[in-house]
Protein backbone atom coordinates (compact mmCIF):
# COMPACT_ATOMS: atom_id res chain seq x y z
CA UNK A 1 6.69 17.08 -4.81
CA UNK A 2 3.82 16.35 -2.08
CA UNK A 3 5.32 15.48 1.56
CA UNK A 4 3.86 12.00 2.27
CA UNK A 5 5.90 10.97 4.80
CA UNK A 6 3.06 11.52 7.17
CA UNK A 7 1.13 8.94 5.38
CA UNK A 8 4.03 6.75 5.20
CA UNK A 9 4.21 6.91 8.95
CA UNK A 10 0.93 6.05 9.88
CA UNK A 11 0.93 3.28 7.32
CA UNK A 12 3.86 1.81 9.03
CA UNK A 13 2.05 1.94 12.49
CA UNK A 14 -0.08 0.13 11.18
CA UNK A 15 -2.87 3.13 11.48
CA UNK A 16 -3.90 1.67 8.00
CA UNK A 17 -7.17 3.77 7.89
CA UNK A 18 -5.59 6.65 8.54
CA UNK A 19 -3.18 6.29 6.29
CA UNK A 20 -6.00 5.41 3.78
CA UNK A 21 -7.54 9.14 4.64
CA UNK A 22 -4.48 10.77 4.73
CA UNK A 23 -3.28 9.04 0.75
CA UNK A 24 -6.85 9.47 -0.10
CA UNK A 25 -7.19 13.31 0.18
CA UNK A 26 -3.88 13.80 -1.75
CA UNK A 27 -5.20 11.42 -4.52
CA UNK A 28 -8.09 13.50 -4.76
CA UNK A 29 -5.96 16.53 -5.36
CA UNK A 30 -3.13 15.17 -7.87
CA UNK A 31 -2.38 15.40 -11.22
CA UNK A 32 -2.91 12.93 -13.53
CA UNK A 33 0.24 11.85 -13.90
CA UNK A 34 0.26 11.36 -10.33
CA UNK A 35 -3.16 9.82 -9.65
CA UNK A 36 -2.99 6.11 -9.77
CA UNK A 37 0.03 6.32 -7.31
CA UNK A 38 -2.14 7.38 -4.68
CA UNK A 39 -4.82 5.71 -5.39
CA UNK A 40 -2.15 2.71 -4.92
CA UNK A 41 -1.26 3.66 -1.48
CA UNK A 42 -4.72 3.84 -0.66
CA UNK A 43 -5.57 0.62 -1.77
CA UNK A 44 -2.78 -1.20 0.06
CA UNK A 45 -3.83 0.72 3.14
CA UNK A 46 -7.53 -0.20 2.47
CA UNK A 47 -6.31 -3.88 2.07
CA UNK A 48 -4.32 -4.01 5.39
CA UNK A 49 -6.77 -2.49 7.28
CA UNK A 50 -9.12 -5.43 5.96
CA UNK A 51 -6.67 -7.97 6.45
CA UNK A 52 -6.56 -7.10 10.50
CA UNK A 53 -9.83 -6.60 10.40
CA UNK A 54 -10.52 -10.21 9.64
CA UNK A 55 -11.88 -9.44 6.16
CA UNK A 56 -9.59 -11.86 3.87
CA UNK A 57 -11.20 -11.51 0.34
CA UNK A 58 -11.51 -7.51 0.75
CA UNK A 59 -7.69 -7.61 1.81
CA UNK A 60 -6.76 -9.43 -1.57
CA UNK A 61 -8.59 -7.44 -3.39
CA UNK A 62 -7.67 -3.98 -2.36
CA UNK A 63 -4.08 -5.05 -2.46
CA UNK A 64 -3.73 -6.94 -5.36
CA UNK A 65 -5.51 -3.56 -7.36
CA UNK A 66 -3.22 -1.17 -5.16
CA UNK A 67 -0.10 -3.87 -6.08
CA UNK A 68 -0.97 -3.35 -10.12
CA UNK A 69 -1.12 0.33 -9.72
CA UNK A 70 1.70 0.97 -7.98
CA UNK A 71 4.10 -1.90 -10.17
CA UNK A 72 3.41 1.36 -13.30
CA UNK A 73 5.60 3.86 -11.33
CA UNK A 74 8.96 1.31 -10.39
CA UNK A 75 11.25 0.90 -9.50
CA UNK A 76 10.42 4.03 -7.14
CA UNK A 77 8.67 7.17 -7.22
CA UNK A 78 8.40 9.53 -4.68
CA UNK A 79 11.31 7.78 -2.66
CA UNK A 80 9.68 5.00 -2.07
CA UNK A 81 11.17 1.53 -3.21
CA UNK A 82 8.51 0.40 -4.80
CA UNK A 83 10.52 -2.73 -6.28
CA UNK A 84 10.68 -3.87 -2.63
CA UNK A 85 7.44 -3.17 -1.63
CA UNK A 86 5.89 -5.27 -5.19
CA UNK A 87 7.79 -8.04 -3.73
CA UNK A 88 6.59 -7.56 -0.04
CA UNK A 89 3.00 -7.44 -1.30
CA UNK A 90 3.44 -10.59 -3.41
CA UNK A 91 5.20 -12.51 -0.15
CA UNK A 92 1.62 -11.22 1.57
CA UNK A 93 -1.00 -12.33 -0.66
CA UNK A 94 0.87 -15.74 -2.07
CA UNK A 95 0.49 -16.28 2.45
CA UNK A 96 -2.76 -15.28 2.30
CA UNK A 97 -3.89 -17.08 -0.13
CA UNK A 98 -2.03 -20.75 1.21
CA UNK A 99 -3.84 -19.92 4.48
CA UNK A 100 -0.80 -19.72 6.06
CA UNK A 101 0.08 -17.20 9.06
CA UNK A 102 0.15 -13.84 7.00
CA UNK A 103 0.53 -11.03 9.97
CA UNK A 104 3.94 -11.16 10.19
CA UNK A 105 4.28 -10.60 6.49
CA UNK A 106 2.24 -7.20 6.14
CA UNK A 107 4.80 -4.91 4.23
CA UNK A 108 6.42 -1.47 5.62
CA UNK A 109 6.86 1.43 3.06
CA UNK A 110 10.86 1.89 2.75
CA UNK A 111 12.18 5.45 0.90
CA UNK A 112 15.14 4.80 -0.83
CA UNK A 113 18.21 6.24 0.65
């Protein structure tokens, strides 16, 4: 199993393009089975660092793809809760979308303990 718990960091600095380089090279790299997990993760971090960059309908976008490829691999893989997170990213966009204040809602990456 690949150590992304680098990735997960920067992701929950916020240091969402980062994140999105760091999740991107591994996705390059995976095996198939493997592929559209990362490809997740870079999504989501693609779509938060739209969201604070202003960029509203390339935010939903990236994470409502990332939040469909991820939702194949729960309840978790690689540690990560990905039941929570589904529901975190649902929370976001459902804000997002009523135009209400969304910032506060931008999901962390939990492992499971």
């Amino acid at each position: 199993m690949i150590d992304i718990s680098e990735g997960i960091k920067l992701y929950n600095n916020c240091d969402f393009f980062s994140a999105h380089d760091f999740f991107e090279d591994i996705w390059m790299d995976a095996e198939k089975s493997e592929k559209e997990f990362f490809q997740g993760l870079v999504q989501i971090s693609v779509g938060c660092y739209h969201l604070i960059c202003g960029n509203l309908k390339g935010a939903v976008s990236q994470l409502t793809k990332g939040k469909t490829k991820l939702r194949k691999y729960t309840p978790e893989f690689y540690k990560i809760d990905l039941s929570s997170l589904d529901n975190k990213l649902s929370n976001l966009l459902n804000k997002i979308n009523c135009n209400k204040n969304f910032y506060n809602e931008i999901p962390t990456i939990e492992f499971i303990k």
